[in-house]
C-alpha atoms as a PDB file:
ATOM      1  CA  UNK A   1       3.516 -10.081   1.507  1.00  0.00           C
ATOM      2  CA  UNK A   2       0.721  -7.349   2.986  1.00  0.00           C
ATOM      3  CA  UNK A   3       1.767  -8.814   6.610  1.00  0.00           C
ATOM      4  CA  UNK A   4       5.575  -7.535   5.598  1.00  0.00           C
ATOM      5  CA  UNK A   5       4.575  -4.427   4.276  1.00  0.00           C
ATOM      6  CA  UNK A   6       2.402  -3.576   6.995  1.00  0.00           C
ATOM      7  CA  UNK A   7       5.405  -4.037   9.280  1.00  0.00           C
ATOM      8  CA  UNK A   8       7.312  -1.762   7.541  1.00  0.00           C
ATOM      9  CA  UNK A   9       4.785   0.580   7.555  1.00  0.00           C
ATOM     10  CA  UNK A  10       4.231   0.767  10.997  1.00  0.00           C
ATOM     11  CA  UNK A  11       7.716   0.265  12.045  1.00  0.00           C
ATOM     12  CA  UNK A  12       8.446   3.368   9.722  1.00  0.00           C
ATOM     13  CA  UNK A  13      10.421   2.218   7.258  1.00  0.00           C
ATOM     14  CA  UNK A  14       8.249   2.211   4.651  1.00  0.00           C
ATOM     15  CA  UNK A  15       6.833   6.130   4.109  1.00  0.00           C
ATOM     16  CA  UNK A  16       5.935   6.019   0.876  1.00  0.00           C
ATOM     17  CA  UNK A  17       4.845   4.326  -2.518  1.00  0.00           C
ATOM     18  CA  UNK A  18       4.498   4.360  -6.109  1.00  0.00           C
ATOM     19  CA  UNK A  19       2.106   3.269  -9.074  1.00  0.00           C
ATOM     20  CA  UNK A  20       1.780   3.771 -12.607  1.00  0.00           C
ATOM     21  CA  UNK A  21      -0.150   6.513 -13.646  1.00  0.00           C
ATOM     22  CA  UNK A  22      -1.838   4.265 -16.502  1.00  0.00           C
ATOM     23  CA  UNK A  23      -3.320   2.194 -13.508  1.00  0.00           C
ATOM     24  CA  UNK A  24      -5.088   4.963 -11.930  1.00  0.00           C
ATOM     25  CA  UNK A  25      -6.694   5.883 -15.404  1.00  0.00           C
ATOM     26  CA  UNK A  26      -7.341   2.206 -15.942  1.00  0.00           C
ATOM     27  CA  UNK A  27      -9.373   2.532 -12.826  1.00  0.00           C
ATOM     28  CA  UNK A  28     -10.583   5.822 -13.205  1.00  0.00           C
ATOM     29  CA  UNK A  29      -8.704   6.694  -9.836  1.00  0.00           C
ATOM     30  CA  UNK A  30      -7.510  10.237  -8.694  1.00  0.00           C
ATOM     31  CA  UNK A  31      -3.532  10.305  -8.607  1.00  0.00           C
ATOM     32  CA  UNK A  32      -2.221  10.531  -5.199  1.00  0.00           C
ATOM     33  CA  UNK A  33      -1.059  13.557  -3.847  1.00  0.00           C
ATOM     34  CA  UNK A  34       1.436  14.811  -1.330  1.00  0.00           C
ATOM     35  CA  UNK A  35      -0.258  14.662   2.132  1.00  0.00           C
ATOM     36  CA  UNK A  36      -2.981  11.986   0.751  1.00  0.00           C
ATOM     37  CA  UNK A  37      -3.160   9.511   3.583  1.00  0.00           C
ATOM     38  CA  UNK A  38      -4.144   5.423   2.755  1.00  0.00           C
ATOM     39  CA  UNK A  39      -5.117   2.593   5.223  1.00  0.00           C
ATOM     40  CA  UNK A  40      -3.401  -0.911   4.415  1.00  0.00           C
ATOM     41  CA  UNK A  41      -5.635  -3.509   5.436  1.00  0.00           C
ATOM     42  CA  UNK A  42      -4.672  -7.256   5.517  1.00  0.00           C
ATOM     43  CA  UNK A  43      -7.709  -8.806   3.783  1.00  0.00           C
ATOM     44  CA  UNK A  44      -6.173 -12.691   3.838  1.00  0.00           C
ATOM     45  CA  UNK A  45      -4.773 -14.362   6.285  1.00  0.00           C
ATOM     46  CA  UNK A  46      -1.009 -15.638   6.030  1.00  0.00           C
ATOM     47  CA  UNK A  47      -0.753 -18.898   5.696  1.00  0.00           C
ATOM     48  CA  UNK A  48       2.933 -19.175   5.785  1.00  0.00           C
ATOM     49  CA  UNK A  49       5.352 -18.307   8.585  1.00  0.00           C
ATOM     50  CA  UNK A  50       6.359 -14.840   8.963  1.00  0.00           C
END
């Protein structure tokens, strides 16, 4: 699943994403904000075909 959503990040359909607020307090995470910029990193490697 990251190696999809890194292609749709990079191809540009994906812009944007969402979370539940109690997960950030879980956490103890600052809420996103418009303009906040994230780095998706594929930490396992697929072991399926893509």
């Amino acid at each position: 699943m990251t190696a999809e959503l890194i292609g749709l990040v990079l191809d540009g359909t994906k812009t944007a994403t969402a979370c539940a607020e109690w997960d950030y307090d879980a956490d103890s995470e600052a809420v996103p904000r418009v303009g906040d910029l994230a780095i998706v990193l594929e930490r396992f490697r697929v072991l399926y075909p893509r």
